[in-house]
PDB file of N, CA and C in Angstrom:
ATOM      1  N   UNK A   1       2.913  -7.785 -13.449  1.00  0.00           N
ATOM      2  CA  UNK A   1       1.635  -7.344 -12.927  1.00  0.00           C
ATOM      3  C   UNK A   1       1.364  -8.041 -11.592  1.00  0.00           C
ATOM      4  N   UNK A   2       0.901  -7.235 -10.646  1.00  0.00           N
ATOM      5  CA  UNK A   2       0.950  -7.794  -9.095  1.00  0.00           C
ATOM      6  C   UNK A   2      -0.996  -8.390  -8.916  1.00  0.00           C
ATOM      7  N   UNK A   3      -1.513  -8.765  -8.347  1.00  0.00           N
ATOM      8  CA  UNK A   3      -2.731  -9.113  -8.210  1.00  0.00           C
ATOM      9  C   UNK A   3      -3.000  -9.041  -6.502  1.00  0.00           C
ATOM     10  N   UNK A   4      -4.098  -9.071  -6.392  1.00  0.00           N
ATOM     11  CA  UNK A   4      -4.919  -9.353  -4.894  1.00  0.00           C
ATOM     12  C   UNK A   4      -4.102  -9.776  -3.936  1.00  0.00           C
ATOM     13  N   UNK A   5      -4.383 -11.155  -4.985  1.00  0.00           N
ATOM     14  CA  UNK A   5      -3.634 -12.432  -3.734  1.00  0.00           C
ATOM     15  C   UNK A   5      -1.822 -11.930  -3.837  1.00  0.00           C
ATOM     16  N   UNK A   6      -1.573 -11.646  -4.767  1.00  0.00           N
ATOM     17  CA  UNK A   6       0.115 -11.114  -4.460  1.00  0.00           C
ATOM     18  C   UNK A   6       0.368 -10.426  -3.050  1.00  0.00           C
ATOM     19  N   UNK A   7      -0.551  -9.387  -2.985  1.00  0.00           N
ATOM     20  CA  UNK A   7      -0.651  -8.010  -1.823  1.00  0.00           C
ATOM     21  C   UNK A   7      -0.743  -9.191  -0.931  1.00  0.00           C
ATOM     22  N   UNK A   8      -1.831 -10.000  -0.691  1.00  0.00           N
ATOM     23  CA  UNK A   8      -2.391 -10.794   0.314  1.00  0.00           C
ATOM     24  C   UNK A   8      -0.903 -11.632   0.674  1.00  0.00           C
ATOM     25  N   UNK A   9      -0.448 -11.981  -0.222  1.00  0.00           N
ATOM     26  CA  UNK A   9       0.960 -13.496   0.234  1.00  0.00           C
ATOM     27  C   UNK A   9       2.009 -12.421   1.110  1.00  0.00           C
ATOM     28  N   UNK A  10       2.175 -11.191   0.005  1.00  0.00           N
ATOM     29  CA  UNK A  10       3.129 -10.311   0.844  1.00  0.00           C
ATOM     30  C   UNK A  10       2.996  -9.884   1.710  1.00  0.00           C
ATOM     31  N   UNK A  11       1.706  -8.920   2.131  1.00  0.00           N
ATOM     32  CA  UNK A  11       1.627  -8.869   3.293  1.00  0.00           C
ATOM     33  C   UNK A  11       1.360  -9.663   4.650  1.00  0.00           C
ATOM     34  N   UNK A  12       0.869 -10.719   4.736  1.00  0.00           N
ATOM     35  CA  UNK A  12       0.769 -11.339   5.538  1.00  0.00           C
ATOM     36  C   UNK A  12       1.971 -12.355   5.769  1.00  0.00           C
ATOM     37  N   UNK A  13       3.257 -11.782   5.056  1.00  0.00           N
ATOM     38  CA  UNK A  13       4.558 -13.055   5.300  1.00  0.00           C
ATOM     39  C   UNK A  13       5.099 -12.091   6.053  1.00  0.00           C
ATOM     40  N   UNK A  14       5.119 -10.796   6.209  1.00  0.00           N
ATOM     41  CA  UNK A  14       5.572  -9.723   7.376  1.00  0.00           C
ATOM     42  C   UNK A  14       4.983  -9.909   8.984  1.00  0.00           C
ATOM     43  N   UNK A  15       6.170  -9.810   9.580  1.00  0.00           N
ATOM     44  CA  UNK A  15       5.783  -9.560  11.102  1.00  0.00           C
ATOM     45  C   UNK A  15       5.095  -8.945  11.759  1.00  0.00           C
ATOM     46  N   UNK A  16       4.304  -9.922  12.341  1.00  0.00           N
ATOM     47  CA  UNK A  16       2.706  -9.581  13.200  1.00  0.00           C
ATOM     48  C   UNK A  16       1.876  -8.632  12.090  1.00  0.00           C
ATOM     49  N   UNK A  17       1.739  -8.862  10.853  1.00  0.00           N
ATOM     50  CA  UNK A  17       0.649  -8.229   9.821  1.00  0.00           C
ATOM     51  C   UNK A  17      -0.794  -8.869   9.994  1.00  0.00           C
ATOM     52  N   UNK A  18      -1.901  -8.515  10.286  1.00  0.00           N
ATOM     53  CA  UNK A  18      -3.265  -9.652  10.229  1.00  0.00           C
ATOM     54  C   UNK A  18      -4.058  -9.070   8.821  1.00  0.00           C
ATOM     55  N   UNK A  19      -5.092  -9.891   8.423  1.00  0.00           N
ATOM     56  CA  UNK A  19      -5.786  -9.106   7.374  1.00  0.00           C
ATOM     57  C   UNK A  19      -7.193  -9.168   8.031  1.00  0.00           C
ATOM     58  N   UNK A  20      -7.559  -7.687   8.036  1.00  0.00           N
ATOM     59  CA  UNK A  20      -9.653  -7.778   8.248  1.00  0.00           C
ATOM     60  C   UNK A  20      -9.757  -6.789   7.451  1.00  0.00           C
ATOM     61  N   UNK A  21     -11.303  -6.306   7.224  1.00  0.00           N
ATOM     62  CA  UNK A  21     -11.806  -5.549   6.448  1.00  0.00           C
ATOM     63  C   UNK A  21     -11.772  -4.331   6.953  1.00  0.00           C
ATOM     64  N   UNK A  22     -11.557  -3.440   5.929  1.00  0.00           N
ATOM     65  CA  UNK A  22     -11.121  -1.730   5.946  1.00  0.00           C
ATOM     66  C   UNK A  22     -12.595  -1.398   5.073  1.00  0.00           C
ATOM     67  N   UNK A  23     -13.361  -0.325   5.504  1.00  0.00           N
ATOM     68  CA  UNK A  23     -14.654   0.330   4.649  1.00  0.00           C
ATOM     69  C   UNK A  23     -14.789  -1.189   3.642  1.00  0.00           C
ATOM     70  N   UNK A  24     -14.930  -2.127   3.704  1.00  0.00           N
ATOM     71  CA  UNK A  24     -15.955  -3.359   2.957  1.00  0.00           C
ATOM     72  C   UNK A  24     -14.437  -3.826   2.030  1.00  0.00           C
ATOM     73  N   UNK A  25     -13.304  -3.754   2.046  1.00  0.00           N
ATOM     74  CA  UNK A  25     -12.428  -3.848   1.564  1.00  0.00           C
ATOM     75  C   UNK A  25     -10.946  -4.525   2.225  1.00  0.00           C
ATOM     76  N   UNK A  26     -10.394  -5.845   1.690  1.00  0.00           N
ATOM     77  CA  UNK A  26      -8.992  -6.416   2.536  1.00  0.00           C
ATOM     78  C   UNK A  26      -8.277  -5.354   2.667  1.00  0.00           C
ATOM     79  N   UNK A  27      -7.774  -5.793   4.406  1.00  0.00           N
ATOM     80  CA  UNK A  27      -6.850  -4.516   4.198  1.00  0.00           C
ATOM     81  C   UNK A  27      -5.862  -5.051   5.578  1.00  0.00           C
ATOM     82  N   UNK A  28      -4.734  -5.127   5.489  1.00  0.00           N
ATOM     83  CA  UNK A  28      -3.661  -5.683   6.253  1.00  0.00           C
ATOM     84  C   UNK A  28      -3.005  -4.655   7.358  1.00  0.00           C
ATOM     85  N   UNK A  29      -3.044  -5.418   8.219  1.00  0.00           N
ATOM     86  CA  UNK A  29      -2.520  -4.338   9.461  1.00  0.00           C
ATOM     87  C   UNK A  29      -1.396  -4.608  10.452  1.00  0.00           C
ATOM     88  N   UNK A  30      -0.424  -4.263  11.016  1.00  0.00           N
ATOM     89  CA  UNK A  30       0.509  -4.366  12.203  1.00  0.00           C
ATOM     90  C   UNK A  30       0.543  -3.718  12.994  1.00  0.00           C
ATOM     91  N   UNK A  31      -0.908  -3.285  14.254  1.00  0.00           N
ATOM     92  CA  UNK A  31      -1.456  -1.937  14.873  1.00  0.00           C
ATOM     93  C   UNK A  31      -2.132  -1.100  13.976  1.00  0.00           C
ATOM     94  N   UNK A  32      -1.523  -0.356  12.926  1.00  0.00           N
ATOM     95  CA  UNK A  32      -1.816   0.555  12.044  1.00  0.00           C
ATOM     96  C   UNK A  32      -1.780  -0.082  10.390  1.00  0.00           C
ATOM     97  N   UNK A  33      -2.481   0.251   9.884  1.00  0.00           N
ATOM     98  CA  UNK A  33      -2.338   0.211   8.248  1.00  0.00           C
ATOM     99  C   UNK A  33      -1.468   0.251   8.047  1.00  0.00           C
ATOM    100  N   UNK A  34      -1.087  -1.154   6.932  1.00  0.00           N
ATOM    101  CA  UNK A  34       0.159  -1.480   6.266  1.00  0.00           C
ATOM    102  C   UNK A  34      -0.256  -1.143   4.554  1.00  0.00           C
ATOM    103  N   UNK A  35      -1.801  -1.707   4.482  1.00  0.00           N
ATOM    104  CA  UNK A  35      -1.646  -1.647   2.912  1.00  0.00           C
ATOM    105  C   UNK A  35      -3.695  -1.806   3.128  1.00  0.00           C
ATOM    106  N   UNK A  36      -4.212  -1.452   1.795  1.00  0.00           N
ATOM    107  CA  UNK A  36      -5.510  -1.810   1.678  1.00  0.00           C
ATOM    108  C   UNK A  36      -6.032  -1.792   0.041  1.00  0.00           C
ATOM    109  N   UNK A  37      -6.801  -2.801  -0.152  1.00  0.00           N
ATOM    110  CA  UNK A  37      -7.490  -2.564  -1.416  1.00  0.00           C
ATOM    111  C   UNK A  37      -8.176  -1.441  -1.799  1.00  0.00           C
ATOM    112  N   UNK A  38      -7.896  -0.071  -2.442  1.00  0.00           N
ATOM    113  CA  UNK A  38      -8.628   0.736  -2.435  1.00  0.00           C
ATOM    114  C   UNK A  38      -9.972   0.449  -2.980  1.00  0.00           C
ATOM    115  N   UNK A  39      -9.628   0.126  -4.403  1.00  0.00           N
ATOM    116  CA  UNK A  39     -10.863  -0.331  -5.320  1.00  0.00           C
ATOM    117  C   UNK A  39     -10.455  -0.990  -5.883  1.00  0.00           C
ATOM    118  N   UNK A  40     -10.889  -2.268  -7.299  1.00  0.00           N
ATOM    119  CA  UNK A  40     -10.166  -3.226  -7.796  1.00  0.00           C
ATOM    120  C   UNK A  40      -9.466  -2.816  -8.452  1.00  0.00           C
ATOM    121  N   UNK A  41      -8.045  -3.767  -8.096  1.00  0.00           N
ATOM    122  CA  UNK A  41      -6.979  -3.263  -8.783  1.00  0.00           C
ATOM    123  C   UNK A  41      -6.283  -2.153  -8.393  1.00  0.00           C
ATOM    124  N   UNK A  42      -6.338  -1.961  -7.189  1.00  0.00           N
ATOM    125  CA  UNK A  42      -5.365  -0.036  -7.264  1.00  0.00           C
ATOM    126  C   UNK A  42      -5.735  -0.683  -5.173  1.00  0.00           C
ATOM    127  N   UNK A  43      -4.442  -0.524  -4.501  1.00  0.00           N
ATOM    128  CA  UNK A  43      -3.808  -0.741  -3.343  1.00  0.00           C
ATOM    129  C   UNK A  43      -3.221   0.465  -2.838  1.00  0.00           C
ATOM    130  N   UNK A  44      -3.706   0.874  -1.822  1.00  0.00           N
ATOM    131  CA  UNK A  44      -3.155   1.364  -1.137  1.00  0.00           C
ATOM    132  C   UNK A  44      -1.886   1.164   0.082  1.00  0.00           C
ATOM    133  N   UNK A  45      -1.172   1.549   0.094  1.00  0.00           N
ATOM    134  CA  UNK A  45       0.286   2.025   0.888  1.00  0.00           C
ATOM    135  C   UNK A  45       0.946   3.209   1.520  1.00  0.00           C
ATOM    136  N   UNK A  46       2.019   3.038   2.178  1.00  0.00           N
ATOM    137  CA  UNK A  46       2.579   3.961   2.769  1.00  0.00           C
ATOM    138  C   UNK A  46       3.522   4.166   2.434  1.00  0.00           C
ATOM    139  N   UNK A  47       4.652   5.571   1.891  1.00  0.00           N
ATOM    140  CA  UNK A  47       5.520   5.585   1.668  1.00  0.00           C
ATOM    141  C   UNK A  47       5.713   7.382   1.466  1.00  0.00           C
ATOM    142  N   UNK A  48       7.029   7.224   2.073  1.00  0.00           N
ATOM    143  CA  UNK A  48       7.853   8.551   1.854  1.00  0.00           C
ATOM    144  C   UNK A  48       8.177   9.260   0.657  1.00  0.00           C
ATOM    145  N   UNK A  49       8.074   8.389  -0.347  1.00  0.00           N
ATOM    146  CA  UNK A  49       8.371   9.028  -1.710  1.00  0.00           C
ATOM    147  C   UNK A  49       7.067   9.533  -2.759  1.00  0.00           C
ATOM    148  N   UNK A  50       5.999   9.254  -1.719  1.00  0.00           N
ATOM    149  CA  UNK A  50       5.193   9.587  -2.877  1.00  0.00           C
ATOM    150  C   UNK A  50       4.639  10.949  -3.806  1.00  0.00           C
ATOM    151  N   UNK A  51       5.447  11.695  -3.203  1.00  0.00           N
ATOM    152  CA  UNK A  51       4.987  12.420  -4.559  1.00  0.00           C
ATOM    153  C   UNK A  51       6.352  12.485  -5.749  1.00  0.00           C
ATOM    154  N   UNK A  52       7.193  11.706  -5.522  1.00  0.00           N
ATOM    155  CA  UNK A  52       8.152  11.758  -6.477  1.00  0.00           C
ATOM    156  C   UNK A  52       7.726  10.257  -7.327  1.00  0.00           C
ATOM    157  N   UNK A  53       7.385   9.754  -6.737  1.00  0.00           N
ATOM    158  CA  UNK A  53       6.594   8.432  -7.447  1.00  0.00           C
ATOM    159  C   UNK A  53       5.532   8.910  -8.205  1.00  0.00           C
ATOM    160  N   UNK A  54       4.527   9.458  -7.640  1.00  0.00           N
ATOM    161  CA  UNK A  54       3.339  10.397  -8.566  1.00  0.00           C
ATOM    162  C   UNK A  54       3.861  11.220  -9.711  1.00  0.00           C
ATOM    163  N   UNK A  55       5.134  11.705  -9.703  1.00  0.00           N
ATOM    164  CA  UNK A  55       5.460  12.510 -10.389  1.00  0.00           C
ATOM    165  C   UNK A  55       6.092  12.200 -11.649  1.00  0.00           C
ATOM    166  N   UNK A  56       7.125  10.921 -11.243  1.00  0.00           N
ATOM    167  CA  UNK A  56       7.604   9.949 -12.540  1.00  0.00           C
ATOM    168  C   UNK A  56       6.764   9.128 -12.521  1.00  0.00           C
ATOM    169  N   UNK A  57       5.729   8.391 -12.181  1.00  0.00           N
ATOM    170  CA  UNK A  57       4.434   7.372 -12.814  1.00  0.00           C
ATOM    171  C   UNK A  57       3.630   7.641 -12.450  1.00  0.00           C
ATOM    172  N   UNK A  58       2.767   9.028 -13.066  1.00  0.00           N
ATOM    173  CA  UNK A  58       1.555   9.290 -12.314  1.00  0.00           C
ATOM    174  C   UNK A  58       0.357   8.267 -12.983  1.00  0.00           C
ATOM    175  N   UNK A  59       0.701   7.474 -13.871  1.00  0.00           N
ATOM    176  CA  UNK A  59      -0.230   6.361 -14.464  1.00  0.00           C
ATOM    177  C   UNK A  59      -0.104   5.347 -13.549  1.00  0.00           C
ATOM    178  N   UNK A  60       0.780   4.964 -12.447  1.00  0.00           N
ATOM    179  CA  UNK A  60       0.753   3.934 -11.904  1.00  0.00           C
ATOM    180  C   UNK A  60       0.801   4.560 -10.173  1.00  0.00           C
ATOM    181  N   UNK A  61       0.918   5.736  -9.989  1.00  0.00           N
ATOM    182  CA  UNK A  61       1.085   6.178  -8.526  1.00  0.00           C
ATOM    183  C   UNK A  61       0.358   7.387  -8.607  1.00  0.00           C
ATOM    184  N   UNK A  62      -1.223   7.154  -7.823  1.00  0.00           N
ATOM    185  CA  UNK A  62      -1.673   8.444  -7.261  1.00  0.00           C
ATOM    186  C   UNK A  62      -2.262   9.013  -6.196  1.00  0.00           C
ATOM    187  N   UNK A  63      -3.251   9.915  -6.225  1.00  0.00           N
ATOM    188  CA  UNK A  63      -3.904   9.625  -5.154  1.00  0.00           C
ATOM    189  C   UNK A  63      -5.118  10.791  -5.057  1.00  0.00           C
ATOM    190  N   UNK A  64      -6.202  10.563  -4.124  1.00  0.00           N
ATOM    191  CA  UNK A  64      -7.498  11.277  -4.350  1.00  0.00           C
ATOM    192  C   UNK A  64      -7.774  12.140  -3.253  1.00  0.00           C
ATOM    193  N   UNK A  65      -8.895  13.065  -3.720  1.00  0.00           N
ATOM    194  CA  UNK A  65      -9.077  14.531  -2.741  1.00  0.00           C
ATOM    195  C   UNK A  65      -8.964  13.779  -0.805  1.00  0.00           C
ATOM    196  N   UNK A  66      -9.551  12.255  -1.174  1.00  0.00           N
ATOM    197  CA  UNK A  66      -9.003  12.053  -0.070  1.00  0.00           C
ATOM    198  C   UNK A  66      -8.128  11.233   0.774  1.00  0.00           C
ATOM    199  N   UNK A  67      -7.321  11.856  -0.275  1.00  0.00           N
ATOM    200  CA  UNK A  67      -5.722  10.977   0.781  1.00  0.00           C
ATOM    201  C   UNK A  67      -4.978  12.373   0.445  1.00  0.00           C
ATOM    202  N   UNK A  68      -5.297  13.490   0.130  1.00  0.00           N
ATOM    203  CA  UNK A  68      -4.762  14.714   0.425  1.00  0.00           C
ATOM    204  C   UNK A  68      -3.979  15.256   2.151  1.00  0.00           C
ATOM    205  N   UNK A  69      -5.072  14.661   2.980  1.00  0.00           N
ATOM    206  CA  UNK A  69      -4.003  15.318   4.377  1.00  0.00           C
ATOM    207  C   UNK A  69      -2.763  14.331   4.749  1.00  0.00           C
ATOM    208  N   UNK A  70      -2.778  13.042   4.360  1.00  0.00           N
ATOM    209  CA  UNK A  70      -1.717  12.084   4.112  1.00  0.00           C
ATOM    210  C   UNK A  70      -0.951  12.395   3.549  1.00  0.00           C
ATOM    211  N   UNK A  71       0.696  12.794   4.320  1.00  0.00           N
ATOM    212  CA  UNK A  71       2.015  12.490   2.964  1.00  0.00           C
ATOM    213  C   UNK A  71       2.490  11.253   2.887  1.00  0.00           C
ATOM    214  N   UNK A  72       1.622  10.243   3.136  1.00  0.00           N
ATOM    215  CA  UNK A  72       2.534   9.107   3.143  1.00  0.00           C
ATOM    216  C   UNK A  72       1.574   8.100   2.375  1.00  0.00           C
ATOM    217  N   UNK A  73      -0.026   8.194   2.154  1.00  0.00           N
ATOM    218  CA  UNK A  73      -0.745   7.671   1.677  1.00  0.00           C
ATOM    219  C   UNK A  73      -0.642   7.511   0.100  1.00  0.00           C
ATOM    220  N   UNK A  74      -0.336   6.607  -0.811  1.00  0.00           N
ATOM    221  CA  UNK A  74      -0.560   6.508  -2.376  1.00  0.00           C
ATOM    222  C   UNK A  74      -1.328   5.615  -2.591  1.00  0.00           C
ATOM    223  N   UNK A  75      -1.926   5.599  -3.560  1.00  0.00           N
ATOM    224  CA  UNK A  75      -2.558   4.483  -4.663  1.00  0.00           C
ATOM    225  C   UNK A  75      -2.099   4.303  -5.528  1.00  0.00           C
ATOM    226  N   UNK A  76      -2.003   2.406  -6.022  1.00  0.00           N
ATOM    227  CA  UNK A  76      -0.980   1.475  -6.734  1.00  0.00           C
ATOM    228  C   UNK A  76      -2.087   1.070  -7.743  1.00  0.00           C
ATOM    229  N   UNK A  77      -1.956   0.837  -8.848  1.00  0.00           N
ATOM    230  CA  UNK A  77      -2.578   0.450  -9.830  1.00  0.00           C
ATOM    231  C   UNK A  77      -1.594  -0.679  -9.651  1.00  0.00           C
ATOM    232  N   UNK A  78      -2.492  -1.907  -9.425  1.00  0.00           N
ATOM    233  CA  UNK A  78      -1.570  -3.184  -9.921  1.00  0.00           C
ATOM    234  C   UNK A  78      -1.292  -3.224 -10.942  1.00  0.00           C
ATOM    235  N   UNK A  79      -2.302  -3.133 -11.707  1.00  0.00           N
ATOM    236  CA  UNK A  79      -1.605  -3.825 -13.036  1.00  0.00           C
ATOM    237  C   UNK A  79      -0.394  -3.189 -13.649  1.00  0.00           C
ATOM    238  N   UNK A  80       0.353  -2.214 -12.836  1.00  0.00           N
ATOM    239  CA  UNK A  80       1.272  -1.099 -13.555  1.00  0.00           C
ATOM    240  C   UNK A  80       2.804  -1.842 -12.935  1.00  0.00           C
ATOM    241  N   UNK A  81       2.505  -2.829 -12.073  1.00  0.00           N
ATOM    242  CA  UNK A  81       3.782  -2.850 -10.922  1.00  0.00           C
ATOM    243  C   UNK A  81       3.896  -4.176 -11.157  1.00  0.00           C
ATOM    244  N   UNK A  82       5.509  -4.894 -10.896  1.00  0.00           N
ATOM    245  CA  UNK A  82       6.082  -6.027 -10.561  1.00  0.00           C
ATOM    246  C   UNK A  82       5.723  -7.000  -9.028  1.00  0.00           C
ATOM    247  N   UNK A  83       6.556  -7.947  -9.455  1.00  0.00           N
ATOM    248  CA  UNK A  83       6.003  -8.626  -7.526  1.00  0.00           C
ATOM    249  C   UNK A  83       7.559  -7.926  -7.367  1.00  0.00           C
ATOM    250  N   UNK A  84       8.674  -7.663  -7.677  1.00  0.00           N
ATOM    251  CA  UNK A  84       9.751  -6.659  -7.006  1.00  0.00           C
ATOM    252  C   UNK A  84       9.477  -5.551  -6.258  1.00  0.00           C
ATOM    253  N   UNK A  85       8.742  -4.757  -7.192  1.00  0.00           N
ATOM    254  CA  UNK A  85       8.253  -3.289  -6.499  1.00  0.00           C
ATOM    255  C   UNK A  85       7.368  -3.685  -5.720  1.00  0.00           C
ATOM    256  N   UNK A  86       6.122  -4.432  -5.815  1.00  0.00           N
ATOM    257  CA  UNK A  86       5.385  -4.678  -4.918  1.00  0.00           C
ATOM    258  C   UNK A  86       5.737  -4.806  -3.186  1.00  0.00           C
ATOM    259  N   UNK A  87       7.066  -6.364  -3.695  1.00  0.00           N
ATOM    260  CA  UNK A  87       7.792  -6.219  -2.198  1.00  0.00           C
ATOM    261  C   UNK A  87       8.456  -5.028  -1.708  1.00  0.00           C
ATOM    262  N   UNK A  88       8.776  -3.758  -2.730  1.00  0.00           N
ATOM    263  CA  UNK A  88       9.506  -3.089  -2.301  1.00  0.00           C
ATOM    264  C   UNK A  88       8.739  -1.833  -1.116  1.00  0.00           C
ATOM    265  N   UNK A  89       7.144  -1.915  -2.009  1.00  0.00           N
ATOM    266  CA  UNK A  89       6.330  -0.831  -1.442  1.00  0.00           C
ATOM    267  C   UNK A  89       5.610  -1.852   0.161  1.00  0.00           C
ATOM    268  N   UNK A  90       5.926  -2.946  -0.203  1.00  0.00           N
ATOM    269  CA  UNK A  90       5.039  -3.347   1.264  1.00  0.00           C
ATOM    270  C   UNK A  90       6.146  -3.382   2.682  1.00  0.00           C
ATOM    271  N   UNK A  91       7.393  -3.393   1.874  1.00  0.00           N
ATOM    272  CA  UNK A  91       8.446  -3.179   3.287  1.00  0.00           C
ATOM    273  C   UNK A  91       8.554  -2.011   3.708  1.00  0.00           C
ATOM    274  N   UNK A  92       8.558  -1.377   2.797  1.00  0.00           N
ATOM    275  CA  UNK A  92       8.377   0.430   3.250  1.00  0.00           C
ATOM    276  C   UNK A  92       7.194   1.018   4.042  1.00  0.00           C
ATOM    277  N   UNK A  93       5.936   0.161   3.780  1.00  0.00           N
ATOM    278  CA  UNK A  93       4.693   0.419   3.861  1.00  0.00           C
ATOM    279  C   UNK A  93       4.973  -0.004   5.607  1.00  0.00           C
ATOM    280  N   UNK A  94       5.452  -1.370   5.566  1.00  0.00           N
ATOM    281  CA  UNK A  94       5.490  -1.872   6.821  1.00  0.00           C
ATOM    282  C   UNK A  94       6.642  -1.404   7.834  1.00  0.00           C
ATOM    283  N   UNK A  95       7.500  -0.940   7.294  1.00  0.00           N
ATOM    284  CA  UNK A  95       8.223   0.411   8.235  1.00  0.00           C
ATOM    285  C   UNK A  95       7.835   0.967   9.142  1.00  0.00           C
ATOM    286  N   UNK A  96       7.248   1.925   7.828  1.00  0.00           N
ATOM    287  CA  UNK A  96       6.547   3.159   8.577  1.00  0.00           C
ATOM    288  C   UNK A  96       5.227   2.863   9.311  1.00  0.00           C
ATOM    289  N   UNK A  97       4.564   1.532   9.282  1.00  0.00           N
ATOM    290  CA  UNK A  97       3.518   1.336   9.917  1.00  0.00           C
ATOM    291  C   UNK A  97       3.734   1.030  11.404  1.00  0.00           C
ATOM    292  N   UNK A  98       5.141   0.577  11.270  1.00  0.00           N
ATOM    293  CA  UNK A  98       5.655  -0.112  12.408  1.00  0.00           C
ATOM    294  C   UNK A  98       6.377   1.180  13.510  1.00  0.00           C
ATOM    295  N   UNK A  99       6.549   2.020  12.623  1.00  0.00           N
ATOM    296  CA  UNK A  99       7.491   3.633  13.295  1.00  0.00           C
ATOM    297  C   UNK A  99       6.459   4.306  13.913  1.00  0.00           C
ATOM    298  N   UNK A 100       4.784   4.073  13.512  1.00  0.00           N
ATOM    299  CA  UNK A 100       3.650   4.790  13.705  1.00  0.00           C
ATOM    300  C   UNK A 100       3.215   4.421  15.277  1.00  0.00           C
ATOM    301  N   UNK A 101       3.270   2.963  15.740  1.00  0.00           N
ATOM    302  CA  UNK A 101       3.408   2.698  16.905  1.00  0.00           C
ATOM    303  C   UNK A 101       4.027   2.932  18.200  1.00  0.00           C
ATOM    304  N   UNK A 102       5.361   2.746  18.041  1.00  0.00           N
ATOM    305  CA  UNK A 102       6.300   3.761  18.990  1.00  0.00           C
ATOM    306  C   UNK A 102       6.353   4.874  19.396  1.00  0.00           C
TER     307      UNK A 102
END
């Protein structure tokens, strides 16, 4: 099970990541959104796979009417995920955050 401060250690051990507040909520950045607390417990990220992630764990990967124009936007239920996957979704997250700049 991943927590707050997990998101918080991981993301901010990535290159040039800062953390300020997103709509009243932590939320980590490198230019663009890397990751954000949606609501407690459930994180938002970026990633290419998500609707095949939604599709094999839609209990742990989803997402709402508004992260609909986003294909890259999901929501993480911590309590569903490892600190493995965790690192796995914040390098991906930080990829593509980093591809968004260029």
């Amino acid at each position: 099970m991943a927590t707050e401060e997990d998101v918080r250690r991981a993301a901010l051990a990535l290159p040039g990541v800062v953390e300020r507040t997103s709509w009243g909520q932590p939320a980590w950045f490198a230019t663009t959104l890397v990751a954000r607390i949606w609501e407690a417990g459930v994180l938002t990220v970026k990633t290419e796979e998500r609707e095949a992630l939604a599709g094999m764990e839609p209990d742990t990967y989803f997402w709402t009417p508004h992260h609909e124009r986003s294909l890259v936007l999901v929501l993480v239920r911590l309590d569903r995920i490892d600190l493995q996957e965790l690192g796995e979704l914040r390098t991906e997250s930080h990829r593509i955050a980093a591809g968004r700049r260029r």
